[in-house]
Protein backbone atom coordinates (compact mmCIF):
# COMPACT_ATOMS: atom_id res chain seq x y z
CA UNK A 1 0.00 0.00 0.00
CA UNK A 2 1.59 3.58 -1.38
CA UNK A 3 1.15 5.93 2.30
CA UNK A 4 -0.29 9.03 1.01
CA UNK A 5 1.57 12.01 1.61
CA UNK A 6 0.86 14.70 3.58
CA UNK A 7 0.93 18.89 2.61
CA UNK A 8 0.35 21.77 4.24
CA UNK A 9 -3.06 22.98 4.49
CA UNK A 10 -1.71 26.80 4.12
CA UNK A 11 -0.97 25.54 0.47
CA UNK A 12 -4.34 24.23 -0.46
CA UNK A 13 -6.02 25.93 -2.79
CA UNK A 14 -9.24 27.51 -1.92
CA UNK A 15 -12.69 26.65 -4.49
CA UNK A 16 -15.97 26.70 -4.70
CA UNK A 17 -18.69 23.54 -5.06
CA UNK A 18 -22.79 23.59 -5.88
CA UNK A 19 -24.97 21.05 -5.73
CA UNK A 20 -27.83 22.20 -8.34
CA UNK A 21 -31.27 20.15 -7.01
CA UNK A 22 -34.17 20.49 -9.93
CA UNK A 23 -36.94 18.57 -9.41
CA UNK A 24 -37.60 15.35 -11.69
CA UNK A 25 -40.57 15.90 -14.32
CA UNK A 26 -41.57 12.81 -13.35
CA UNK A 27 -42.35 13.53 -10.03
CA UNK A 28 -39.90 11.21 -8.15
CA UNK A 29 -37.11 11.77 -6.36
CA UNK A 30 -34.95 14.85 -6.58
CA UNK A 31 -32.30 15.43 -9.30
CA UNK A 32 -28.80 17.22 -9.18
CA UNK A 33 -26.49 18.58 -11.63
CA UNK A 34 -23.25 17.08 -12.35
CA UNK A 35 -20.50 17.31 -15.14
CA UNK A 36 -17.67 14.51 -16.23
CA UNK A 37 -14.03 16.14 -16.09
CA UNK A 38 -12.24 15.85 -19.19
CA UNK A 39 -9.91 12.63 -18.73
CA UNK A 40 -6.87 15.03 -19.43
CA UNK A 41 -7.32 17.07 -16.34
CA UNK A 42 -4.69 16.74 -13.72
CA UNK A 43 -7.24 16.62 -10.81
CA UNK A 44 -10.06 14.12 -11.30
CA UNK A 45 -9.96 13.44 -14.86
CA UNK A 46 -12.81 11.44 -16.24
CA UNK A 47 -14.36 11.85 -12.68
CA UNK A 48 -18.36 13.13 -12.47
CA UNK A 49 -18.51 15.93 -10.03
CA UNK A 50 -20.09 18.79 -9.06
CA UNK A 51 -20.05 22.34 -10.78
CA UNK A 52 -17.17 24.59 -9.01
CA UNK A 53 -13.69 25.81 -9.39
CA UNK A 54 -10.99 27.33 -7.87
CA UNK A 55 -11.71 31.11 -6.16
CA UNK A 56 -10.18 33.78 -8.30
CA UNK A 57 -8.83 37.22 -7.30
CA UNK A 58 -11.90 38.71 -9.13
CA UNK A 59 -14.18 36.90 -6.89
CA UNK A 60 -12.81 38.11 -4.19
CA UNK A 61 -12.89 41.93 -4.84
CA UNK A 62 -16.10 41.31 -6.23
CA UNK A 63 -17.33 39.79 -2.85
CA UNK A 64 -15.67 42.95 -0.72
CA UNK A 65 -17.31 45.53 -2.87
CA UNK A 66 -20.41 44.14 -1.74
CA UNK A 67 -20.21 45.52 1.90
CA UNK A 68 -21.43 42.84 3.71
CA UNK A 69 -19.31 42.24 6.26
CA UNK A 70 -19.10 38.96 7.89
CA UNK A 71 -17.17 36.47 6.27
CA UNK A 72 -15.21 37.67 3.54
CA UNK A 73 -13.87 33.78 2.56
CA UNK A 74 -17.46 32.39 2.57
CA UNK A 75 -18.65 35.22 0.36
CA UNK A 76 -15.90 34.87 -2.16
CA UNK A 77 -16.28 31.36 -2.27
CA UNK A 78 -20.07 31.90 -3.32
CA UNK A 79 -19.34 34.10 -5.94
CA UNK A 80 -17.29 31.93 -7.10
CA UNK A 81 -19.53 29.26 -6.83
CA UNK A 82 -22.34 31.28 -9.00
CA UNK A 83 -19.62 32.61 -11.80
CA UNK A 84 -18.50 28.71 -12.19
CA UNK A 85 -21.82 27.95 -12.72
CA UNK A 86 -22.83 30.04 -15.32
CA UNK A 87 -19.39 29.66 -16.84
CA UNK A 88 -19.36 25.88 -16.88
CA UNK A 89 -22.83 24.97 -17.58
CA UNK A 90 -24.84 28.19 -18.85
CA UNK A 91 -27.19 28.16 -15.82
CA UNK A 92 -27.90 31.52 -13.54
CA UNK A 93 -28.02 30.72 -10.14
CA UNK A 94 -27.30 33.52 -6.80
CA UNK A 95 -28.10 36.39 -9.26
CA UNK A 96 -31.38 38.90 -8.98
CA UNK A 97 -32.80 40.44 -12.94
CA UNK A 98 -34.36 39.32 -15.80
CA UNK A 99 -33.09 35.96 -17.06
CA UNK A 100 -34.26 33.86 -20.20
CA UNK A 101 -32.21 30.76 -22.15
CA UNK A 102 -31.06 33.41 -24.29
CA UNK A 103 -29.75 36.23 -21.84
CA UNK A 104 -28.27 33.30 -20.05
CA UNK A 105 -26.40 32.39 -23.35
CA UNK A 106 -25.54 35.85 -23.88
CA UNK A 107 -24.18 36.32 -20.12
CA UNK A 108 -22.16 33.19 -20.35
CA UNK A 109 -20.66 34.44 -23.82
CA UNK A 110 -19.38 37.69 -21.97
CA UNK A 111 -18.50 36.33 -18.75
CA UNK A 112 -15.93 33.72 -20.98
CA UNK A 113 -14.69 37.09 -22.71
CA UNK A 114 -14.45 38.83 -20.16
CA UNK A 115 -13.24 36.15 -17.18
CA UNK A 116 -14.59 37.52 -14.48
CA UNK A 117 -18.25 37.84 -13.13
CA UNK A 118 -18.42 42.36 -12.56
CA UNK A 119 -18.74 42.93 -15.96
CA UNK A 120 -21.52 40.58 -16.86
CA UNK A 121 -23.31 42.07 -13.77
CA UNK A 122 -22.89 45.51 -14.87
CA UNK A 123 -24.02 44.58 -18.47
CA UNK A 124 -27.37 43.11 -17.77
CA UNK A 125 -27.98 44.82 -14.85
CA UNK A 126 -28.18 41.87 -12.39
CA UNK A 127 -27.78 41.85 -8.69
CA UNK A 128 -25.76 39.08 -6.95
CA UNK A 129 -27.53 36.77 -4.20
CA UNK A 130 -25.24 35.36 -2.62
CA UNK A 131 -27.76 34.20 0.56
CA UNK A 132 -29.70 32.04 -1.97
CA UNK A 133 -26.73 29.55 -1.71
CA UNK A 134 -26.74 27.58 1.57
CA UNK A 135 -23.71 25.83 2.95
CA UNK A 136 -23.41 22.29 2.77
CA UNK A 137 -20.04 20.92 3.32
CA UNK A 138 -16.19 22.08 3.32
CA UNK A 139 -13.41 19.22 2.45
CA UNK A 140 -9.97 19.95 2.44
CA UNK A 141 -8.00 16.28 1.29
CA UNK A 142 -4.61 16.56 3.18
CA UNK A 143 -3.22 14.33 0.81
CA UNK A 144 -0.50 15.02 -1.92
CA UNK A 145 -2.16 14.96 -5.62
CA UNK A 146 -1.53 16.91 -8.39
CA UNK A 147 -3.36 19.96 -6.61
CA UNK A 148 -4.88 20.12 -2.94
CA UNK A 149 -8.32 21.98 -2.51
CA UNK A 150 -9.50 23.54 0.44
CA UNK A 151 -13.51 23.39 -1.54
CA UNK A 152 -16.88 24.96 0.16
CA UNK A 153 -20.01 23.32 -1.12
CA UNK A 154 -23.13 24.97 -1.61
CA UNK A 155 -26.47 23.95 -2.20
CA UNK A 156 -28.47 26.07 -5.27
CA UNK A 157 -32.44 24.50 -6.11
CA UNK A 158 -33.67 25.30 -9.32
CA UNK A 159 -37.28 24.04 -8.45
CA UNK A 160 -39.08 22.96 -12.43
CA UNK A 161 -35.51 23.05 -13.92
CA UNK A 162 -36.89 23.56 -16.76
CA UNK A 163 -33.37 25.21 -18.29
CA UNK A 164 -31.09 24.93 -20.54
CA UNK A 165 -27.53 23.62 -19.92
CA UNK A 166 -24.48 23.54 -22.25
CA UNK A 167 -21.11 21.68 -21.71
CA UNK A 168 -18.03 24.43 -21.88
CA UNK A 169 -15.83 21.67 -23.76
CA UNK A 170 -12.75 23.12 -22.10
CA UNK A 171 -12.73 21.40 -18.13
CA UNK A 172 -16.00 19.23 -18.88
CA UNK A 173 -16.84 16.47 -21.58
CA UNK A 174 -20.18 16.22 -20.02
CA UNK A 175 -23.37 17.98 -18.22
CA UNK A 176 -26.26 15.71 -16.78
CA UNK A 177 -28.88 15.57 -14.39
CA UNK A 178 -29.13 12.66 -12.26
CA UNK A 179 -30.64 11.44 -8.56
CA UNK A 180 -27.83 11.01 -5.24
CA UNK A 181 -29.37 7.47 -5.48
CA UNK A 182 -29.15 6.72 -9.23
CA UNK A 183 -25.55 8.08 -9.54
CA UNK A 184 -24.41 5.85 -6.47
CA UNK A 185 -26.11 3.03 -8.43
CA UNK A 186 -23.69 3.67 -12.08
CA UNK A 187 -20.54 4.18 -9.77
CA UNK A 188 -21.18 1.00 -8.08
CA UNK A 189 -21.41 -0.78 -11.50
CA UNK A 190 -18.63 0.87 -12.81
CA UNK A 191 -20.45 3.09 -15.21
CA UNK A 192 -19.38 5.93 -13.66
CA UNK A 193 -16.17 7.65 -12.00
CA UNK A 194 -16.88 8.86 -8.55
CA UNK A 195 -14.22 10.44 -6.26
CA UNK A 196 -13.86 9.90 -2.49
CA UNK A 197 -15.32 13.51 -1.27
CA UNK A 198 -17.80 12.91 -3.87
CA UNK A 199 -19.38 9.51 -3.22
CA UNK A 200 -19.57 10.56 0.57
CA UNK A 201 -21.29 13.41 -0.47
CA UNK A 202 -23.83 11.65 -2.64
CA UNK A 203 -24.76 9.13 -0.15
CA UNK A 204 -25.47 12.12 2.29
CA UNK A 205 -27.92 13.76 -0.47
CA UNK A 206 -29.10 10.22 -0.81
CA UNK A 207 -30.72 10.66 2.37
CA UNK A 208 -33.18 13.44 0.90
CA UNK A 209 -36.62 13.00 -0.71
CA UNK A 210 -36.06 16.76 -1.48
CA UNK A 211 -34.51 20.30 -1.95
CA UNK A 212 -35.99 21.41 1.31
CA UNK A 213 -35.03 18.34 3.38
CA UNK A 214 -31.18 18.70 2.40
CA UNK A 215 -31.28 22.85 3.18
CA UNK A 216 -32.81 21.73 6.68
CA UNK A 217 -30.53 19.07 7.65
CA UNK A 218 -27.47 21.59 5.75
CA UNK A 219 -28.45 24.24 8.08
CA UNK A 220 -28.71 22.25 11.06
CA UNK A 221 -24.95 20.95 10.96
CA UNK A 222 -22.12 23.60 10.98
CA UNK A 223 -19.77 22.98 7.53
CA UNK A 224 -16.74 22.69 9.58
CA UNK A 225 -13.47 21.40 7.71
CA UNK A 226 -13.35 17.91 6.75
CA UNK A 227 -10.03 16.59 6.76
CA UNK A 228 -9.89 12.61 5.92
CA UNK A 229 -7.83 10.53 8.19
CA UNK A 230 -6.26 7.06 8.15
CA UNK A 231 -7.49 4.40 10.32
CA UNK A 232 -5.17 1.72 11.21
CA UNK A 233 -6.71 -0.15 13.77
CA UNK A 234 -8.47 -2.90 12.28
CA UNK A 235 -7.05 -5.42 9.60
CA UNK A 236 -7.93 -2.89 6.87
CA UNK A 237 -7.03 0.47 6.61
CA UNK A 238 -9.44 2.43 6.06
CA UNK A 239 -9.79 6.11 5.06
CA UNK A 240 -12.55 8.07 7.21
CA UNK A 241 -14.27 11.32 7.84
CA UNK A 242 -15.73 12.77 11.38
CA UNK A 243 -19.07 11.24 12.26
CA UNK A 244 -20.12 14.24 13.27
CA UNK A 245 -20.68 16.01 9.90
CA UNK A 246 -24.03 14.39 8.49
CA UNK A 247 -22.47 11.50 6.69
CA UNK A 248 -23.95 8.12 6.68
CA UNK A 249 -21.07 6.36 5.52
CA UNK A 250 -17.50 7.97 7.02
CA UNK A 251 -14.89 5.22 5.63
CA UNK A 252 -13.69 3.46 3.26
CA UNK A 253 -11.08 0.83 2.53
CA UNK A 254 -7.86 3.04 1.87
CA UNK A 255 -7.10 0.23 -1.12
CA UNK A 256 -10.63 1.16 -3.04
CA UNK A 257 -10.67 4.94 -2.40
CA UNK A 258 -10.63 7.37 -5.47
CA UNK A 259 -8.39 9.46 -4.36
CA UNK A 260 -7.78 11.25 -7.54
């Protein structure tokens, strides 16, 4: 067994995740937005994940000219979260104006050009909402890949989903919506490439029949810092997470983990 390697956590890289819940036209359980990595991407390539990215400078000043206050981290990170978004899949979440399929095509266009979210705000005269994103999760893997991610996840509904959604063709091969319960189902058969932070976190949404169940049970459990660990004490080691953090399952046979 290769030991992974620790790094410091002052080096990880700080990002932004959302989980994007729509609600299935057939009236059954609840489905969420994910998009397949292009296989020639250093950090889970070929992987299904969640929309996000890494927090850009941008972000950030666009988060302290808001005058909110509070904190400044958690408000860059949902900016972030909101210009990934729209930048990786053509949907408008966190934002206040008029919005169509075309405007939304049009924004996305000028955010690409433009590479950063201000502009596209000033341009179509939108307001950000940051407090329509609610915290779900934050995972920071002190392991050594390619890249380490210090990542806040966020949870965004879309209620009739009844949008459009376009693959950028740059980080992502793929966009698809898909149930916490059906996506467990491909990975288990192999039809699908989950990573570690990502199968634990679709077996928590797994629990929840809906949008509204999730944002309770988000709100009720602080997103502290999960850091997996190494368990040693048995005859298999195992890779875990705290129990503490809403997760049904919190390890895994180190052997069998996706790591990344």
């Amino acid at each position: 067994m290769t030991e992974p390697e620790e790094v410091d956590p002052a080096t990880a890289i700080p990002a932004a995740t959302v989980v994007i819940f729509r609600n299935a036209r057939s009236g059954g359980l609840p489905e969420l937005l994910m998009v397949t990595r292009s296989a020639a991407m250093a950090f889970a390539g070929g992987a299904a994940v969640f929309p996000g990215g890494r927090i850009d400078d941008a972000d950030r000043e666009l988060a302290a000219s808001l005058g909110h206050g509070g904190d400044q981290d958690d408000l860059s990170a949902r900016v972030a979260a909101i210009r990934e978004t729209l930048e990786e899949t053509g949907l408008v979440i966190g934002l206040d104006g008029i919005v169509d399929a075309a405007i939304a095509a049009q924004a996305r266009a000028l955010l690409l050009d433009k590479g950063e979210l201000a502009p596209v705000l000033a341009h179509f005269g939108w307001k950000l909402a940051p407090q329509s994103l609610t915290p779900f999760a934050r995972w920071r893997p002190n392991m050594k890949h390619a890249r380490t991610f210090d990542t806040r996840f966020y949870l965004a509904n879309l209620g009739t989903g009844e949008v459009d959604i376009a693959i950028d063709a740059t980080e992502n091969t793929r966009l698809f919506w898909i149930s916490a319960q059906e996506a467990l189902a491909r990975a288990d058969r192999g039809e699908m490439r989950v990573i570690y932070p990502t199968r634990r976190n679709l077996e928590r949404l797994a629990q929840f029949r809906s949008f509204a169940e999730a944002q309770d049970h988000a709100l009720a459990i602080p997103p502290d810092i999960i850091v997996p660990f190494l368990d040693r004490s048995g005859p298999t080691t195992l890779l875990c997470i705290p129990e503490d953090r809403g997760y049904p399952i919190t390890a895994e046979p180190f052997e069998t983990a996706d790591r990344a």
